[in-house]
Every structure is written in C-alpha cells, then in structure tokens.
N, C-alpha and C. Protein backbone atom coordinates (compact mmCIF):
# COMPACT_ATOMS: atom_id res chain seq x y z
N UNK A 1 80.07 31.64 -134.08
CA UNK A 1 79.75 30.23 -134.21
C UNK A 1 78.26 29.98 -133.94
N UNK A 2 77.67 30.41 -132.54
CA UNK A 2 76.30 30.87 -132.77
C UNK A 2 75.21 30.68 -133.79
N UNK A 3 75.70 31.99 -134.52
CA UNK A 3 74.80 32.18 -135.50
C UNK A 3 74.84 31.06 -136.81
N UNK A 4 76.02 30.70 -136.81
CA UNK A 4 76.12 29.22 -138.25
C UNK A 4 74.99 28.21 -137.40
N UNK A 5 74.86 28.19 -135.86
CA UNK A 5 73.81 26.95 -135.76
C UNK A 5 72.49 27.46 -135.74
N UNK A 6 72.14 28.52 -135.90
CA UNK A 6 71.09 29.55 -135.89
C UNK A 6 70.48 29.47 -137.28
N UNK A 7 71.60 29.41 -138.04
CA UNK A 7 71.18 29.71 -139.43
C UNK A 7 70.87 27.79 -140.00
N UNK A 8 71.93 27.19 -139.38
CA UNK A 8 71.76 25.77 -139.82
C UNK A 8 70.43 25.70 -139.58
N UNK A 9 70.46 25.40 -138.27
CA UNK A 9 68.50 25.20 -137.05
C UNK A 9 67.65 26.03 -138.77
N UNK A 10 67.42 27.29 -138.72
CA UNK A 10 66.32 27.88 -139.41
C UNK A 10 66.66 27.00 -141.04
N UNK A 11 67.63 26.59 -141.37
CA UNK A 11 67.39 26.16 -143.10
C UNK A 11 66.99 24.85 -142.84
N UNK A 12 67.22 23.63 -141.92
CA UNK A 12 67.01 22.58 -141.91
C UNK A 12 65.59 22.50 -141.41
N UNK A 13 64.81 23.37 -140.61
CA UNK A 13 63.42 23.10 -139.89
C UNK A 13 62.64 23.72 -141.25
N UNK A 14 63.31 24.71 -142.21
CA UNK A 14 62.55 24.95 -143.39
C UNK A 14 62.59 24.32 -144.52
N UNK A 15 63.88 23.17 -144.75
CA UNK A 15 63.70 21.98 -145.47
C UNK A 15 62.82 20.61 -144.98
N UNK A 16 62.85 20.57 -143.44
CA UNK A 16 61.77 19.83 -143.29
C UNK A 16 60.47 20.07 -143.29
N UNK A 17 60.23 21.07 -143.05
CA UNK A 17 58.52 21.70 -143.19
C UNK A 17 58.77 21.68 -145.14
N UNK A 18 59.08 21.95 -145.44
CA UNK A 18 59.04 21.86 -147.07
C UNK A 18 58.18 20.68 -147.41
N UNK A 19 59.35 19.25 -147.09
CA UNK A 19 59.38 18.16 -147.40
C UNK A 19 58.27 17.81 -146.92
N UNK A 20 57.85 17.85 -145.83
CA UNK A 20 56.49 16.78 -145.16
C UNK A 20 55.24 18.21 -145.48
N UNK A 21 55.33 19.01 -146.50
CA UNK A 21 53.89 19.71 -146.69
C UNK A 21 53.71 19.10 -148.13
N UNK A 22 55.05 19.01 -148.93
CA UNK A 22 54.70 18.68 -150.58
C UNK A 22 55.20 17.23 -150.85
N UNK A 23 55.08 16.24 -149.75
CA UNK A 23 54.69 14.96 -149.65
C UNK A 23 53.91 14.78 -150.71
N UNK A 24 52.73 14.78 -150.40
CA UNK A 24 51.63 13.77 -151.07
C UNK A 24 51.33 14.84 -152.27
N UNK A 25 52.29 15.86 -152.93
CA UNK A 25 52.21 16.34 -154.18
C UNK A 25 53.53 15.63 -155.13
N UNK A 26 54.26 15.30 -154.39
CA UNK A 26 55.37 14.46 -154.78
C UNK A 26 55.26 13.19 -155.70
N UNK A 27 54.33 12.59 -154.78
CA UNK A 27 54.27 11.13 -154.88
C UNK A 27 53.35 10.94 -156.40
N UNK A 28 53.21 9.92 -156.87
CA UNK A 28 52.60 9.43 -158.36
C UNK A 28 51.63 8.76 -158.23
N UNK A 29 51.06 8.13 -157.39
CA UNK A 29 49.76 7.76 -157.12
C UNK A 29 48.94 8.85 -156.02
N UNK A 30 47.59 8.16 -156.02
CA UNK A 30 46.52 9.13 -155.06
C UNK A 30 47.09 8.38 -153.68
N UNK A 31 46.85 8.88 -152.46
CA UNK A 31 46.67 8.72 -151.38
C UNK A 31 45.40 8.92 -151.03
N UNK A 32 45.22 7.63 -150.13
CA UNK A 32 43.60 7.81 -149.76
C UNK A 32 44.07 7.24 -147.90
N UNK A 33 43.59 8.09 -147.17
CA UNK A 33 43.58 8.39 -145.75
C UNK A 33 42.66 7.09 -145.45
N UNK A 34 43.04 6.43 -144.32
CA UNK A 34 42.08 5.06 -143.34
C UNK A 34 40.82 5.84 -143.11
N UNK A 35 39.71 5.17 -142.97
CA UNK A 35 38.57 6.35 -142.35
C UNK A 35 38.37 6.39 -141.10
N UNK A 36 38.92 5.89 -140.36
CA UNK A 36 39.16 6.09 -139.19
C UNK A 36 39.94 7.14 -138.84
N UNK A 37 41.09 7.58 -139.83
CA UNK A 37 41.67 9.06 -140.29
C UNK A 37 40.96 9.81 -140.65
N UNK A 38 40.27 9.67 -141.52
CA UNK A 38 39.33 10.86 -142.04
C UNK A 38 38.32 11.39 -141.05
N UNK A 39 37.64 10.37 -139.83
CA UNK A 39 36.86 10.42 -138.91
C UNK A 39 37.12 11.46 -137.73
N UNK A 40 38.39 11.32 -137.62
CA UNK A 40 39.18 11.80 -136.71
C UNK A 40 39.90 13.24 -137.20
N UNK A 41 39.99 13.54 -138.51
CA UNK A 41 40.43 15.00 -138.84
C UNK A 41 39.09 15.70 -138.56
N UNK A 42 38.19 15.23 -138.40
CA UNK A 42 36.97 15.78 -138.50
C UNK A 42 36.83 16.90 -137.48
N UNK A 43 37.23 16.11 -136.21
CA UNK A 43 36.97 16.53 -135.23
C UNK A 43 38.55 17.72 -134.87
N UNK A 44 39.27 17.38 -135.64
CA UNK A 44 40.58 18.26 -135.30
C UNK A 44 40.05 20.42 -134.90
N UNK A 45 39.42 20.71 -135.93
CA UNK A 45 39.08 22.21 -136.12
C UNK A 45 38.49 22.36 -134.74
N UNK A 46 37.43 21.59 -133.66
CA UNK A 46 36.46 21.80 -132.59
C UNK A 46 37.92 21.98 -131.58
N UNK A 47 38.57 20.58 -132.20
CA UNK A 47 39.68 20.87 -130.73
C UNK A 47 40.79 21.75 -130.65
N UNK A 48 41.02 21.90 -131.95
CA UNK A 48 41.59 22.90 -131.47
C UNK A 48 41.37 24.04 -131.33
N UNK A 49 40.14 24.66 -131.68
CA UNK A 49 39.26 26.25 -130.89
C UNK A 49 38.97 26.01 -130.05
N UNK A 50 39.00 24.55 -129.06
CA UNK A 50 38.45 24.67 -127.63
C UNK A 50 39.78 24.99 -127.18
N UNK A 51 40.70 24.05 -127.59
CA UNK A 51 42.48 24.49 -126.71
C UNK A 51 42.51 25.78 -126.72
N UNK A 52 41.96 26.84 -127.54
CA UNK A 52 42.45 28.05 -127.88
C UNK A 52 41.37 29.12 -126.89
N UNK A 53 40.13 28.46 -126.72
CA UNK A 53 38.83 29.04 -126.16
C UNK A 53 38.93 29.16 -124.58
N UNK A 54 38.72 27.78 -124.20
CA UNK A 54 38.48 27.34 -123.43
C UNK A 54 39.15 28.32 -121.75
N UNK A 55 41.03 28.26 -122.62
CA UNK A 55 41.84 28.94 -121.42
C UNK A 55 41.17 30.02 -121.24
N UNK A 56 41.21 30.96 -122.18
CA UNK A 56 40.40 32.57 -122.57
C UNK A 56 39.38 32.82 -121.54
N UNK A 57 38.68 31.73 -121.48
CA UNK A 57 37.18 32.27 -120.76
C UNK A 57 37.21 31.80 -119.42
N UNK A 58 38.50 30.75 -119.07
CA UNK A 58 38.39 30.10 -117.35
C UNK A 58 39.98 30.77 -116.48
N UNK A 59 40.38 31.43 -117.67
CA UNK A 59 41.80 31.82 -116.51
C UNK A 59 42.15 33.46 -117.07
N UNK A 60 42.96 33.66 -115.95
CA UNK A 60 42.72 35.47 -116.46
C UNK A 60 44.42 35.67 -115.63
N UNK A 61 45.24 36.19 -116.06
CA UNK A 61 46.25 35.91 -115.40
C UNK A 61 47.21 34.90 -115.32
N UNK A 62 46.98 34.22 -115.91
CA UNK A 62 47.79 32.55 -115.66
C UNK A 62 47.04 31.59 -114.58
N UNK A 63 45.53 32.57 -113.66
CA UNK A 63 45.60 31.49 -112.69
C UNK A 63 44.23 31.25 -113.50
N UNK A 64 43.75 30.11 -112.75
CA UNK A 64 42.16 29.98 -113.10
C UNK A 64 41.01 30.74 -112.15
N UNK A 65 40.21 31.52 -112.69
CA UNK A 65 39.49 32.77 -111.96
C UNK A 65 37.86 32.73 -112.47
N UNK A 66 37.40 32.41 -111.68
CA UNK A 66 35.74 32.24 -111.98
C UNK A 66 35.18 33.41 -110.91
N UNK A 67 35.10 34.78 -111.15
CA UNK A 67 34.61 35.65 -110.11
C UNK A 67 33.43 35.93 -111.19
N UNK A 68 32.12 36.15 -110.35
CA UNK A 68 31.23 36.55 -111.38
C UNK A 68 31.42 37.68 -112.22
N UNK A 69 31.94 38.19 -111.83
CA UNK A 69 32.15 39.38 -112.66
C UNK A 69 33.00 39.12 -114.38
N UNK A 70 33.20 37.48 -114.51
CA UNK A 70 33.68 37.31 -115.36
C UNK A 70 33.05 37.54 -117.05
N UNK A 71 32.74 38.67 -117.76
CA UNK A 71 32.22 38.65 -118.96
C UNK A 71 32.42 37.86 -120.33
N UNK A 72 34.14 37.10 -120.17
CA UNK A 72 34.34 36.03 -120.81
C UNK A 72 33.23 34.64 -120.85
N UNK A 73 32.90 34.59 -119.49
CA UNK A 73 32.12 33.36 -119.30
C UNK A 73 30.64 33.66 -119.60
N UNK A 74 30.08 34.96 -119.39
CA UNK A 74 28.66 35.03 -119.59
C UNK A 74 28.63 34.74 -120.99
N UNK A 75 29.38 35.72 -121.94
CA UNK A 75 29.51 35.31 -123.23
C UNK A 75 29.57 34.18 -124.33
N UNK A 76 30.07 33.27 -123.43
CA UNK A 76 30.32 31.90 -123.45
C UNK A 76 29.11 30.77 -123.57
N UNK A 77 28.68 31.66 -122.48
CA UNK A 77 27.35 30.45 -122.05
C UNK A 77 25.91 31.48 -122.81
N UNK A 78 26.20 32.45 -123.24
CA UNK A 78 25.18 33.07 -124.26
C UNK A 78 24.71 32.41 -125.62
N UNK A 79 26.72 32.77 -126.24
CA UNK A 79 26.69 31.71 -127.23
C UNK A 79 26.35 30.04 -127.92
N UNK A 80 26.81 29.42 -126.26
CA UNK A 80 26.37 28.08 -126.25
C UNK A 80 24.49 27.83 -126.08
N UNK A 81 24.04 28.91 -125.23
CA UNK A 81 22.95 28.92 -125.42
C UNK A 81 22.17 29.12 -126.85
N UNK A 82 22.50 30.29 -127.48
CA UNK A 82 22.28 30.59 -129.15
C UNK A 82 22.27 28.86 -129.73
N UNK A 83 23.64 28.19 -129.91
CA UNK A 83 23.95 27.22 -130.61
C UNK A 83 22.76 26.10 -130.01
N UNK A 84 22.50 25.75 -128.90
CA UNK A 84 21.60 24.71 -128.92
C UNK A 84 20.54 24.96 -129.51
N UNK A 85 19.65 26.10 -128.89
CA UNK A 85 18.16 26.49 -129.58
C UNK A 85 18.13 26.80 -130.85
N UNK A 86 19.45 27.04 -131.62
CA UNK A 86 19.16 26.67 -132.75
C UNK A 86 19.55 25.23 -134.07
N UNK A 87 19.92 24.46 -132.81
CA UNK A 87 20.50 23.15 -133.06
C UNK A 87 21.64 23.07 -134.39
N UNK A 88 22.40 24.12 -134.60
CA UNK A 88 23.64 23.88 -135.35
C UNK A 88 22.67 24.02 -137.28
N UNK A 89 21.50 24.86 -136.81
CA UNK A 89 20.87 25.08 -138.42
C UNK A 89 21.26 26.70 -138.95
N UNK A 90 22.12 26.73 -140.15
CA UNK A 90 21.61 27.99 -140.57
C UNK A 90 22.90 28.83 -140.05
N UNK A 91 23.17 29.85 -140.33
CA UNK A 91 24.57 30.46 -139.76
C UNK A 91 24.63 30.59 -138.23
N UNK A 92 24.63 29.54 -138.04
CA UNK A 92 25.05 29.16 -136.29
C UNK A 92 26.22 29.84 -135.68
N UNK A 93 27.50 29.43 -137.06
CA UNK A 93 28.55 30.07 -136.10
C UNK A 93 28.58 31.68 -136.18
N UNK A 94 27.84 32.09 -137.34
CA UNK A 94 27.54 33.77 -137.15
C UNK A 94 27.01 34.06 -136.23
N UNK A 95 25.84 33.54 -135.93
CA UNK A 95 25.08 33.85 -134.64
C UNK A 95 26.09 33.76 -133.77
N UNK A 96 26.71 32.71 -133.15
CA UNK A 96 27.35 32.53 -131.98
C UNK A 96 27.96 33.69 -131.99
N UNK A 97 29.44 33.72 -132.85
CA UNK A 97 29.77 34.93 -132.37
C UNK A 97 28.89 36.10 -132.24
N UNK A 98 28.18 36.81 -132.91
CA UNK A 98 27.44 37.99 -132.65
C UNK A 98 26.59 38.14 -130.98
N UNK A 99 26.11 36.84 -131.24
CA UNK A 99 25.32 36.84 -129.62
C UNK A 99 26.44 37.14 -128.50
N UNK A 100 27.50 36.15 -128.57
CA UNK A 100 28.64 35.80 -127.78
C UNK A 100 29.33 37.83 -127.53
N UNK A 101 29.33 38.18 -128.48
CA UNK A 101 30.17 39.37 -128.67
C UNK A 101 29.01 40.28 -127.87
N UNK A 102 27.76 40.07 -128.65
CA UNK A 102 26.83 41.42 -128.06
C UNK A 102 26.43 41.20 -126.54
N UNK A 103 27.31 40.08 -125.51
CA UNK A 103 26.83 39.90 -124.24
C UNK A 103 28.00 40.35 -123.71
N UNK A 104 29.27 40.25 -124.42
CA UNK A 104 30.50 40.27 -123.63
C UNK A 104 31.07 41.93 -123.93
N UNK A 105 31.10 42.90 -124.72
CA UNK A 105 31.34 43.78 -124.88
C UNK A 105 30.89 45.28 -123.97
N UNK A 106 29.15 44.86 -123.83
CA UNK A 106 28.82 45.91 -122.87
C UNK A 106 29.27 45.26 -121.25
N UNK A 107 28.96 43.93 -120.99
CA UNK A 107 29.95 43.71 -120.04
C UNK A 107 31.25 43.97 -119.48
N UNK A 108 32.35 43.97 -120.76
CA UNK A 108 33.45 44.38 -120.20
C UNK A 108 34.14 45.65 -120.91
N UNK A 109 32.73 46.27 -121.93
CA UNK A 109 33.21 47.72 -121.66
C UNK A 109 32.76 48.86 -120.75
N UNK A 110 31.16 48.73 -121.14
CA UNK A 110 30.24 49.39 -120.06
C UNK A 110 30.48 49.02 -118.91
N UNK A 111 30.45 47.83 -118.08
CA UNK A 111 30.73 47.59 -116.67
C UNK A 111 32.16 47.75 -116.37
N UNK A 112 32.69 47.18 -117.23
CA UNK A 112 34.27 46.65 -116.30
C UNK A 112 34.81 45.45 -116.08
N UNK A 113 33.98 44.45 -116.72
CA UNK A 113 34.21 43.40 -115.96
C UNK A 113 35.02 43.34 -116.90
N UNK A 114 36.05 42.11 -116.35
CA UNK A 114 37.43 41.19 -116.88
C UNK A 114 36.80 40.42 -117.92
C-alpha cells in the first residue's frame, strides 16, 4: 500500500511541476511581469549564491567557526577584494573566482587549513 502512495506522491508532484513550468507556454496571449517583478528577479541569482556561499565560508561542521586558520574566509575576502578594485568591469566574476581559488587552495592544501 506504501508504494501506490509513493508512486501517487511522485506522478502528482510531476504533473504539478509540469503544469506551473509550461504555464505561460500554454496560454494565447504574451505575459508581461509588474516591474516591480522584473526588479526583483533581478536580484534573485545574488541571493541565492549568497544562501549557498555564505554557510560554506562561516560554518564548518554544522557549527559556526571563525578560527583563523579558516581558508574559506581568506578566499572570500580576496575575492571581494578583486571585485571592488575592479568595480564589477570586465570578467569580474572570472577574476573572482580565480583570485578566490588561487588564495584558498595553497591554504587548504599546502597548509591545512579547513
């Protein structure tokens, strides 16, 4: 019996993800988003690489851990350094990572650090 609600659960969460992705291919007119919507997707991509970033570089373990020895964080603040001085011109986010990577790697391969 289980598995019939197992299987129900997985066909119905894949008829609804269906339905609400080929929405607005459905429909017969254009949809045009409030810009106050459009304003606001804008910012969606920053937040969610910080939700994804942010934990990475301030907790190590589940707890939150700021020991200097942390190479997540030097990396961090390398990169952010890169990004200002070059005020977001020019392959910024290449740079970032590369800088970000070439501070954190001999850190936490060569040293050790976490």
């Amino acid at each position: 019996m289980t598995e019939f609600w197992h299987i129900t659960a997985i066909l119905g969460l894949a008829l609804i993800t269906l339905l609400t992705r080929s929405f607005f291919f459905i429909s017969e007119r254009q949809w045009q988003l409030p810009d106050w919507v459009q304003r606001g997707l804008q910012f969606a991509p920053i937040a969610a690489l910080s939700a994804v970033i942010i934990p990475e570089i301030f907790m190590f373990h589940a707890e939150v851990s700021l020991p200097w020895t942390n190479a997540r964080l030097f990396a961090a603040l390398g990169g952010i350094l890169f990004f200002v001085v070059r005020k977001g011109r020019g392959q910024v986010v290449l740079g970032t990572i590369v800088v970000g990577m070439s501070i954190y790697l001999p850190l936490h391969l060569g040293l050790g650090w976490n």
